[in-house]
C-alpha atoms as a PDB file:
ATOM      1  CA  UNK A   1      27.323  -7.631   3.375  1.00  0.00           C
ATOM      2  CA  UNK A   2      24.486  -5.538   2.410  1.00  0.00           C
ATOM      3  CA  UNK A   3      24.896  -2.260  -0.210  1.00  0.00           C
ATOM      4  CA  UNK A   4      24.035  -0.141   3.199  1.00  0.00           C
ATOM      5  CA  UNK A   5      25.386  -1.671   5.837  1.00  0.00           C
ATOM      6  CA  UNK A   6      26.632   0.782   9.082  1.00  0.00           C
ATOM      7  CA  UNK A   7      24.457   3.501   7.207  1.00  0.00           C
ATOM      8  CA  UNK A   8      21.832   5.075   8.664  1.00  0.00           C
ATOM      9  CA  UNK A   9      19.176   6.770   6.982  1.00  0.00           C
ATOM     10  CA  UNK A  10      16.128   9.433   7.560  1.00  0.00           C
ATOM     11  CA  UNK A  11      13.081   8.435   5.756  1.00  0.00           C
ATOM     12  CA  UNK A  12      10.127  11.313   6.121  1.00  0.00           C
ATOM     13  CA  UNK A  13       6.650  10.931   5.846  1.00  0.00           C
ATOM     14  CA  UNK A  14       7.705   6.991   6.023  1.00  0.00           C
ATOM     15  CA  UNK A  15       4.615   5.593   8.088  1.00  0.00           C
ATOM     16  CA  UNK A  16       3.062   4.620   4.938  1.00  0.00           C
ATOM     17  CA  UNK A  17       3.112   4.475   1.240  1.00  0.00           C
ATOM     18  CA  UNK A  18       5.906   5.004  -0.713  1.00  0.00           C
ATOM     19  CA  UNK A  19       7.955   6.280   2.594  1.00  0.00           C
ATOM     20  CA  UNK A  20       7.488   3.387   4.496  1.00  0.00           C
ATOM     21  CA  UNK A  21       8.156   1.289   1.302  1.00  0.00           C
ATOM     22  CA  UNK A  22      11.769   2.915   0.716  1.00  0.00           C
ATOM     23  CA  UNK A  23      12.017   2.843   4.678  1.00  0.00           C
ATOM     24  CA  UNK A  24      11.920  -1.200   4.256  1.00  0.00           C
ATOM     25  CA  UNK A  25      14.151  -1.904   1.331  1.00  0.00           C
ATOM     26  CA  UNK A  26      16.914   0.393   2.885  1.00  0.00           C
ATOM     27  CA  UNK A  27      16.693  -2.025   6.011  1.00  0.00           C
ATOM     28  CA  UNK A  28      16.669  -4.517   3.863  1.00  0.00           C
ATOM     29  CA  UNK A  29      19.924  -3.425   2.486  1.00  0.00           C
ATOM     30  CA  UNK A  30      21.529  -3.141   6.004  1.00  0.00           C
ATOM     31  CA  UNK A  31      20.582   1.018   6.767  1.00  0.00           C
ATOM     32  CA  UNK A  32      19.460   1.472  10.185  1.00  0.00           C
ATOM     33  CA  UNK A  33      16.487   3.665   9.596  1.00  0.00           C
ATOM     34  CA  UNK A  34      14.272   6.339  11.256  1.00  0.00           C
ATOM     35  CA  UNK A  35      10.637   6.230  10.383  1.00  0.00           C
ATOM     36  CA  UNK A  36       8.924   9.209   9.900  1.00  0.00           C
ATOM     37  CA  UNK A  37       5.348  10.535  10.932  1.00  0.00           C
ATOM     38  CA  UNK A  38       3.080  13.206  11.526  1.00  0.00           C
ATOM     39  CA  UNK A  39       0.352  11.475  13.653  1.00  0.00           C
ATOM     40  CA  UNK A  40      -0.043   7.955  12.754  1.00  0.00           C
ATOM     41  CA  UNK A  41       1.956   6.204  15.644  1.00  0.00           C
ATOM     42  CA  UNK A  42       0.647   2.531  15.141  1.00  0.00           C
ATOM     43  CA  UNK A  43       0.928   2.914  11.796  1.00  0.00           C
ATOM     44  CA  UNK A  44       4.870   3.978  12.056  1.00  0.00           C
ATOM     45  CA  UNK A  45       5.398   1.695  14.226  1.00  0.00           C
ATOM     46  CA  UNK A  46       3.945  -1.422  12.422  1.00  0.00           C
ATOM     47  CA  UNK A  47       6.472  -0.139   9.676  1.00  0.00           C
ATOM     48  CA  UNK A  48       9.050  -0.855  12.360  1.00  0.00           C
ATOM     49  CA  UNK A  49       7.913  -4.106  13.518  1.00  0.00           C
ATOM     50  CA  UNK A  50       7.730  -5.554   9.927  1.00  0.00           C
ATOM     51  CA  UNK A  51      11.318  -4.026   9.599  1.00  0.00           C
ATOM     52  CA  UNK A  52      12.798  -5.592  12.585  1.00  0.00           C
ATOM     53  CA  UNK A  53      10.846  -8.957  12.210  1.00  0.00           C
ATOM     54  CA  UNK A  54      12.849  -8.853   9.085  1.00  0.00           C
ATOM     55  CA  UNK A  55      16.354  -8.462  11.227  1.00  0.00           C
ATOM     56  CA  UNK A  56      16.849  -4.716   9.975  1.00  0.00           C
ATOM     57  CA  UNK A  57      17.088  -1.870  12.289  1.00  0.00           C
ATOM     58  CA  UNK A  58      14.186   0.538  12.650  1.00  0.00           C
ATOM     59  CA  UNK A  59      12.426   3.111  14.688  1.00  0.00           C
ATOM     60  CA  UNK A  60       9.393   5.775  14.701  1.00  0.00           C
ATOM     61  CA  UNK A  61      10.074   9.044  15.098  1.00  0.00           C
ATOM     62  CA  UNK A  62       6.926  11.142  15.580  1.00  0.00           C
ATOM     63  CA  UNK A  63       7.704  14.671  14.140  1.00  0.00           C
ATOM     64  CA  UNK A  64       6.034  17.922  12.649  1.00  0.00           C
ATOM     65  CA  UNK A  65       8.277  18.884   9.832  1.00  0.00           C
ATOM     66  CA  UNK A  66       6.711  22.161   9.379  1.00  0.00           C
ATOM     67  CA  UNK A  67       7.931  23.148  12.997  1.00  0.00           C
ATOM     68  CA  UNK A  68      11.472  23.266  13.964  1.00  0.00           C
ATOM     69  CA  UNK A  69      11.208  21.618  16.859  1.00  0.00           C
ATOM     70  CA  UNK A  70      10.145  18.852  14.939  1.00  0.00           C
ATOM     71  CA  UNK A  71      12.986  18.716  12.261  1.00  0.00           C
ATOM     72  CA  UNK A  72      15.541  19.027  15.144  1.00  0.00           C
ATOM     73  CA  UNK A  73      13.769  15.677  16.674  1.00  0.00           C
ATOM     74  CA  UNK A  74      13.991  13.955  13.338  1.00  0.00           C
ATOM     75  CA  UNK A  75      17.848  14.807  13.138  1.00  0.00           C
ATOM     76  CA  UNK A  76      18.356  14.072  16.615  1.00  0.00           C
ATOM     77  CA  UNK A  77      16.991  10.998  16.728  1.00  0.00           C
ATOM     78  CA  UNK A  78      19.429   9.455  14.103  1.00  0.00           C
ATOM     79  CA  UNK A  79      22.474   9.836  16.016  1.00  0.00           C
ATOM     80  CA  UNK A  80      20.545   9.485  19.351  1.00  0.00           C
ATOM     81  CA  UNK A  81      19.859   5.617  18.120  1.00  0.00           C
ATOM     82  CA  UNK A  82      22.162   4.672  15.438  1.00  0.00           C
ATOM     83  CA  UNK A  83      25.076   7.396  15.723  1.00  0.00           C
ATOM     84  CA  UNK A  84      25.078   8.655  12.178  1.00  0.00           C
ATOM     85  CA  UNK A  85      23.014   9.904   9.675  1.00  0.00           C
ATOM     86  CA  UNK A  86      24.239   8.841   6.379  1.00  0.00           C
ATOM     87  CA  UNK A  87      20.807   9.442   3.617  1.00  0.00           C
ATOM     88  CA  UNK A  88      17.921  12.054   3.894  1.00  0.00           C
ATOM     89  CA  UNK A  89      15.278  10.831   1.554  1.00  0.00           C
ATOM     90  CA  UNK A  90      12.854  13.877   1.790  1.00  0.00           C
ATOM     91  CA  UNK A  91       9.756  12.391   1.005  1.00  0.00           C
ATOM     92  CA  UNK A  92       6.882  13.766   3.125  1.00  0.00           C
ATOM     93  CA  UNK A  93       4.515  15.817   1.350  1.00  0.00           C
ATOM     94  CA  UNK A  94       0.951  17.590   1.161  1.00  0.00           C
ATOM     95  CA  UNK A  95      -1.333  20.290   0.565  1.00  0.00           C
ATOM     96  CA  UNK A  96      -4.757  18.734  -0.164  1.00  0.00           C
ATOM     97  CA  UNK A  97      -5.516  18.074   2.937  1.00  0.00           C
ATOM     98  CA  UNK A  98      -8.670  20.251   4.391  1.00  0.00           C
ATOM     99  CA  UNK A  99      -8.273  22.422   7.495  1.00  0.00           C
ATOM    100  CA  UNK A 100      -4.664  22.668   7.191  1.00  0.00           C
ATOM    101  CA  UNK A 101      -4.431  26.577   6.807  1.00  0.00           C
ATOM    102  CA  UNK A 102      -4.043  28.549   3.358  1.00  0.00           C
ATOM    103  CA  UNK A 103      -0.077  28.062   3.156  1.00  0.00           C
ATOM    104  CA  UNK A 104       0.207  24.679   4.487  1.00  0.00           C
ATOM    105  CA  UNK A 105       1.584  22.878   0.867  1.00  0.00           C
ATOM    106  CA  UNK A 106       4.374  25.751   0.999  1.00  0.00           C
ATOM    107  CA  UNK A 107       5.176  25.353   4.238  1.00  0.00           C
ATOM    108  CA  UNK A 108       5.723  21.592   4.165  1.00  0.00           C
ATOM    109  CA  UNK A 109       6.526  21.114   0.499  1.00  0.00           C
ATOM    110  CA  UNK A 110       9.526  23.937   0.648  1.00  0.00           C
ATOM    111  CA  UNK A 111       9.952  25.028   4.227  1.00  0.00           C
ATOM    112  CA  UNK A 112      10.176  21.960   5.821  1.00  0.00           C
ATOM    113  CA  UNK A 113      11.941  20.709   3.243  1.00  0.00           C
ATOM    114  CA  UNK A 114      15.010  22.910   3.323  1.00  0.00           C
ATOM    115  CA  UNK A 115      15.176  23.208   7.006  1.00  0.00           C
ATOM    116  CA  UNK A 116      15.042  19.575   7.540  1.00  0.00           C
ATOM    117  CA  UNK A 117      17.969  19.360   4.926  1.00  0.00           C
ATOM    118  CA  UNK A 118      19.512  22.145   7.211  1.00  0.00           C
ATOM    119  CA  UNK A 119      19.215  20.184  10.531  1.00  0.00           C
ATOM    120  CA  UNK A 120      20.516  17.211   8.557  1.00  0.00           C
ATOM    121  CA  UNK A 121      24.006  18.630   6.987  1.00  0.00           C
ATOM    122  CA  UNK A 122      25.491  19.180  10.366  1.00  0.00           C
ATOM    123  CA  UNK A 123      25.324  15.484  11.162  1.00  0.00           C
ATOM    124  CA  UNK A 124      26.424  13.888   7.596  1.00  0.00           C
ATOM    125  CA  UNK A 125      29.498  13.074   7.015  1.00  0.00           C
ATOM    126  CA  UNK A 126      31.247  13.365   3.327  1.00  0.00           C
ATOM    127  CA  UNK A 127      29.590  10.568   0.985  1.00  0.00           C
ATOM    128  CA  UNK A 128      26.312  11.300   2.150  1.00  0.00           C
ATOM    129  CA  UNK A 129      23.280  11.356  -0.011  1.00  0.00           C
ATOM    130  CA  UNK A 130      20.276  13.548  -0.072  1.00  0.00           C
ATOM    131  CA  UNK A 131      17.206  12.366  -2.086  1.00  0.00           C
ATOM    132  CA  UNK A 132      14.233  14.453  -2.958  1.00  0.00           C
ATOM    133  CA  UNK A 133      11.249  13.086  -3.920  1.00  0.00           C
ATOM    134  CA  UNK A 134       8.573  15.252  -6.279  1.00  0.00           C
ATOM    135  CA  UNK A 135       6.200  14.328  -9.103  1.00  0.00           C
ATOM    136  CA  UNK A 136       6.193  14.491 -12.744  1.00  0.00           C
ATOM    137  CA  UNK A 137       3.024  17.344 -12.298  1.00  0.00           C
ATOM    138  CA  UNK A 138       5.268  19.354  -9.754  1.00  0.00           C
ATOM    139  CA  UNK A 139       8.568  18.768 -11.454  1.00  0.00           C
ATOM    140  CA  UNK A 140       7.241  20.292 -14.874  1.00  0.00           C
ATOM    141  CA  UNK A 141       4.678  22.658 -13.933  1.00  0.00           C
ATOM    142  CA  UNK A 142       6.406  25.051 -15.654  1.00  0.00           C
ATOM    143  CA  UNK A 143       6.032  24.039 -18.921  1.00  0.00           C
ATOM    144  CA  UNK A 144       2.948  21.129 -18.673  1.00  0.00           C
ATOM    145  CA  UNK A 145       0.015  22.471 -16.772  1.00  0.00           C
ATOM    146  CA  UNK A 146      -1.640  20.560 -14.231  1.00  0.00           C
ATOM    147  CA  UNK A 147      -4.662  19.470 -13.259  1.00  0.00           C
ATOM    148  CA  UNK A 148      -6.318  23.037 -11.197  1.00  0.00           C
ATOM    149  CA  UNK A 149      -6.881  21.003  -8.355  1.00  0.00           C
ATOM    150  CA  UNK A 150      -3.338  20.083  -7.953  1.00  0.00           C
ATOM    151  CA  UNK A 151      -1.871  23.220  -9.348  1.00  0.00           C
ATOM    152  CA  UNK A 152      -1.045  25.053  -6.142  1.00  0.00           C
ATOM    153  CA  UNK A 153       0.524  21.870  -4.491  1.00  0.00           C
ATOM    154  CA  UNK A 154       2.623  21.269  -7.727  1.00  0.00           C
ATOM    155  CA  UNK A 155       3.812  25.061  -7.492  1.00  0.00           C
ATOM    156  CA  UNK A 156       4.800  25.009  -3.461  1.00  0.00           C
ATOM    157  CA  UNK A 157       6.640  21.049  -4.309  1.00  0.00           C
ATOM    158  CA  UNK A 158       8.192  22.956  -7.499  1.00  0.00           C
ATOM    159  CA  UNK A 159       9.356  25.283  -4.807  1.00  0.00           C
ATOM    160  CA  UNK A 160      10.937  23.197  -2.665  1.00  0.00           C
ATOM    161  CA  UNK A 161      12.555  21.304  -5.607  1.00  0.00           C
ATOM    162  CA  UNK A 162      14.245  24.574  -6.448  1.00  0.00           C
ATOM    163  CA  UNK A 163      15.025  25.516  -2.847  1.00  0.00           C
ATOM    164  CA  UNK A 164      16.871  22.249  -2.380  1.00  0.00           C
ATOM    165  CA  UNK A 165      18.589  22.828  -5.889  1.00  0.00           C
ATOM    166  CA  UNK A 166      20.049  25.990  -4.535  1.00  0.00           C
ATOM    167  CA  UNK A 167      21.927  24.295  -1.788  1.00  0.00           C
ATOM    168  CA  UNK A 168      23.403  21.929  -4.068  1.00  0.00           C
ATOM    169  CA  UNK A 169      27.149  24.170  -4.514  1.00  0.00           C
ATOM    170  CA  UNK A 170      26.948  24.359  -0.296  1.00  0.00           C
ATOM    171  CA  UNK A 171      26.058  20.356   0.087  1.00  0.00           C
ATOM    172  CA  UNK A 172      29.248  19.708  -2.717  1.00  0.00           C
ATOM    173  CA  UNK A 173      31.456  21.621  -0.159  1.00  0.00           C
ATOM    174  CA  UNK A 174      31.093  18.807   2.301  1.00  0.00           C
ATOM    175  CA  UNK A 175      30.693  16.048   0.003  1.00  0.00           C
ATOM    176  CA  UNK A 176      27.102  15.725   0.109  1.00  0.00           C
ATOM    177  CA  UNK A 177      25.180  14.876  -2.882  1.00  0.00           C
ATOM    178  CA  UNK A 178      21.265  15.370  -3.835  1.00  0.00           C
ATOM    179  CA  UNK A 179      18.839  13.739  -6.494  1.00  0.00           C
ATOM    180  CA  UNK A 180      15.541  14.244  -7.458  1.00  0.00           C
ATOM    181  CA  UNK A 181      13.322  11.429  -8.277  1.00  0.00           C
ATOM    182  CA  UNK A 182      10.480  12.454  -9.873  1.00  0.00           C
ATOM    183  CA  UNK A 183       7.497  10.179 -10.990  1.00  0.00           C
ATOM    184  CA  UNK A 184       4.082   9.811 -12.317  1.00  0.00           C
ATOM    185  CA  UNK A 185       1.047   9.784 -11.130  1.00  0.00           C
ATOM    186  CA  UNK A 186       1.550   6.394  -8.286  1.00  0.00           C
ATOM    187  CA  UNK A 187      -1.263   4.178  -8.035  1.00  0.00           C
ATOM    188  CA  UNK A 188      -2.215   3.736  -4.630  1.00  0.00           C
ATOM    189  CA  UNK A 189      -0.734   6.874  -2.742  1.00  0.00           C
ATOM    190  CA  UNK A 190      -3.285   9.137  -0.377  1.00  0.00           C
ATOM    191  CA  UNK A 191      -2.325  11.840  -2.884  1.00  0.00           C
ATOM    192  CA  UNK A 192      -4.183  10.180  -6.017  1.00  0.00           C
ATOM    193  CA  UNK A 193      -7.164   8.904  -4.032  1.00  0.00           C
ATOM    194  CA  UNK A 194      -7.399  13.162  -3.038  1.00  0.00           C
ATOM    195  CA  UNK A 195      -7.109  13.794  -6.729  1.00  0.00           C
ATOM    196  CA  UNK A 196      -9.578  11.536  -8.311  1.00  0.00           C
ATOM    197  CA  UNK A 197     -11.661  12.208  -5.349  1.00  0.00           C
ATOM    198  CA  UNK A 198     -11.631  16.599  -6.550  1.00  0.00           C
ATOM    199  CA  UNK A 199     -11.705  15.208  -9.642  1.00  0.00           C
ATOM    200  CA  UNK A 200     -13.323  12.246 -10.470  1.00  0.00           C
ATOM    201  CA  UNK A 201     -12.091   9.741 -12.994  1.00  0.00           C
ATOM    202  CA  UNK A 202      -8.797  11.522 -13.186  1.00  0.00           C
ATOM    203  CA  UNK A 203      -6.171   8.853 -12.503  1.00  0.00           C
ATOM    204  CA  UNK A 204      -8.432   6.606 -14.614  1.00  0.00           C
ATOM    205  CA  UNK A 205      -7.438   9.139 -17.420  1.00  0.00           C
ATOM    206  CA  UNK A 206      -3.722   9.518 -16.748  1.00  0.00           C
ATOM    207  CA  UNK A 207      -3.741   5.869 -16.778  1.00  0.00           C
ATOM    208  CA  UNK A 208      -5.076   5.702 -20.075  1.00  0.00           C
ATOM    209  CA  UNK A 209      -2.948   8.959 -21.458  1.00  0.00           C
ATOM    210  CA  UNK A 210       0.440   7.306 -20.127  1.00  0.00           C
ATOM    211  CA  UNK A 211      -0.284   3.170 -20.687  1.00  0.00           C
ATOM    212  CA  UNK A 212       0.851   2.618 -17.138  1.00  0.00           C
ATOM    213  CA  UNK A 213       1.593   3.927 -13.929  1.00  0.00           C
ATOM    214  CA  UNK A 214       3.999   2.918 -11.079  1.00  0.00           C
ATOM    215  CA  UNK A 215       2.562   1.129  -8.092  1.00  0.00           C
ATOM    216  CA  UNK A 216       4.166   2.375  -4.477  1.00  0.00           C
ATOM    217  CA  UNK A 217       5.790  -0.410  -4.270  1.00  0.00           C
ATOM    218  CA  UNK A 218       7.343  -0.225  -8.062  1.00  0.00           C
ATOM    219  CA  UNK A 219       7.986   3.380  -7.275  1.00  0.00           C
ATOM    220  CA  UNK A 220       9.591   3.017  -4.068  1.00  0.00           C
ATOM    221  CA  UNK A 221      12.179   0.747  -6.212  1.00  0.00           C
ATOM    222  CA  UNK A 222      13.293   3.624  -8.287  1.00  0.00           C
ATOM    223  CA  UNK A 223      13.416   6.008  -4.744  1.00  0.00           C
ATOM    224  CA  UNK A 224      15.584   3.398  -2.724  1.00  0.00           C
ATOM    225  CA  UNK A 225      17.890   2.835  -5.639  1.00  0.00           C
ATOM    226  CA  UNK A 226      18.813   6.024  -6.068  1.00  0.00           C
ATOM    227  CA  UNK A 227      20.247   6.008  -2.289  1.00  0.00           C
ATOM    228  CA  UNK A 228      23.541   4.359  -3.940  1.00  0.00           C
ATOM    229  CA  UNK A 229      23.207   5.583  -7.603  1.00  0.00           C
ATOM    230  CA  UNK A 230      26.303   6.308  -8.969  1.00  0.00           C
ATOM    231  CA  UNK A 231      25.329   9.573 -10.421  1.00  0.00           C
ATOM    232  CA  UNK A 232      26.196  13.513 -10.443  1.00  0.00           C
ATOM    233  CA  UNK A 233      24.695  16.039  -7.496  1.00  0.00           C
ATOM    234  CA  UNK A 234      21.761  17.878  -9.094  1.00  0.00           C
ATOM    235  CA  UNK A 235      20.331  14.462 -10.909  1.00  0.00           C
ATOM    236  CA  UNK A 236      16.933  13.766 -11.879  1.00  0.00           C
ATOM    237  CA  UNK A 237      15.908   9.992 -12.037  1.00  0.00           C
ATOM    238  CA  UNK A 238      12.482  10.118 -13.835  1.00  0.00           C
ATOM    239  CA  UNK A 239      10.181   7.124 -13.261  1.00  0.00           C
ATOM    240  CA  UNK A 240       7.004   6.935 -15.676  1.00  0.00           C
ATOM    241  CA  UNK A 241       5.133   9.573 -17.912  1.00  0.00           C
ATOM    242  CA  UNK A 242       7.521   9.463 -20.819  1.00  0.00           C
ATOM    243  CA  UNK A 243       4.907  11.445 -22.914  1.00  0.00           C
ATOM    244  CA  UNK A 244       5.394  14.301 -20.812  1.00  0.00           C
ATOM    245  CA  UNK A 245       8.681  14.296 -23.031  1.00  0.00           C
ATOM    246  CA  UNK A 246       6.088  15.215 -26.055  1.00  0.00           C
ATOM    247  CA  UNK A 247       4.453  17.574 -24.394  1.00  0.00           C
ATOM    248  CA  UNK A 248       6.780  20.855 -24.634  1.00  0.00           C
ATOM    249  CA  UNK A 249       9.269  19.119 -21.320  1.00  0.00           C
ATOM    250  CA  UNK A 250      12.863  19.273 -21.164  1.00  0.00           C
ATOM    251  CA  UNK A 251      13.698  15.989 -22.273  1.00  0.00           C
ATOM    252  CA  UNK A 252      15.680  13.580 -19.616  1.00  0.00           C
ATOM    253  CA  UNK A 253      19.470  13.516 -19.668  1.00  0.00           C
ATOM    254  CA  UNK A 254      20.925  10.735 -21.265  1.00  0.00           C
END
């Protein structure tokens, strides 16, 4: 029997990276799952086919989370498929990207973020799990600045942290719990290729300030287990950086 087995779970931004990572270990662990993306279709659904080749239970969902349509097609498509929706593991995200209007990290880092949680609640049953996914840089903005070329996307995924946090005494009132993950800079991801890219050498130098970072996959680890942590709503699982803790940070709960 597998930890997840009759679950079904919504994965966002899941076509690659650290999404499509947690999107195989939670089939791997039984979860029928709904992959996630934007515009990437192959992509999304090469996640699938490695997923079913595997004999887990997958499929791409193509959907705009900063539209409501699109959140509505996300949720849908659970219980259209699999008949429940058991784990939200918010983990699309953005705001570097070029062309994408002034208030695009905003409205996909918070907007979409609560309304897709919205959409969700409606379909999840009591022992349900919500999992946010954020960054050390975004997480503690408030009291560890940033590099300036990050700085607004940190502040809008700060945001949506908070929005989410909010919910948290509505969610306990139908026995739905959320956790934050929050990591490091991750090796790998489009978001620290854009960073080093604005400003070069910089993961080169957070490698060398923190000792290591997380790959996806190593990362992904930390997201997926979190799906069946036995912890308290509100929780923050933190996954690298530990000298942020010396750098003026609330220090991680025991």
């Amino acid at each position: 029997m597998g930890l997840l087995d009759n679950k079904t779970a919504i994965v966002t931004g899941s076509s690659r990276g650290i999404g499509a990572e947690v999107a195989k270990i939670l089939a791997g662990q039984g979860a029928a799952v709904v992959v996630n993306y934007r515009q990437k279709a192959p992509r999304a659904n090469k996640v699938v086919q490695g997923i079913e080749a595997a004999g887990g239970r997958a499929v791409a969902v193509g959907a705009d989370l900063t539209t409501q349509e699109g959140v509505q097609a996300l949720a849908s498509a659970a219980m259209e498929n699999f008949g429940s929706l058991d784990i939200l593991v918010l983990n699309a995200s953005g705001g570097m990207e070029t062309g994408m209007g002034e208030d695009y990290a905003l409205k996909l880092n918070r907007d979409a973020q609560v309304n897709m949680l919205n959409a969700a609640v409606p379909l999840m049953k009591e022992g349900s799990r919500v999992v946010f996914v954020t960054s050390h840089q975004a997480h503690f903005i408030n009291t560890v600045p940033t590099m300036e070329a990050y700085e607004p996307v940190a502040r809008s995924k700060r945001a949506g942290e908070d929005a989410l946090r909010d919910l948290i005494p509505s969610l306990a009132e139908k026995g739905i719990t959320l956790v934050v993950v929050s990591g490091d800079m991750i090796e790998g991801t489009v978001t620290a290729t854009l960073l080093d890219r604005s400003t070069p050498g910089a993961i080169e130098a957070r490698r060398a300030e923190a000792g290591k970072l997380y790959s996806v996959e190593e990362f992904a680890e930390v997201v997926a287990g979190m799906v069946t942590a036995d912890v308290e709503s509100g929780h923050t699982e933190y996954a690298g950086g530990a000298d942020y803790f010396g750098k003026g940070a609330d220090q991680p709960a025991s």
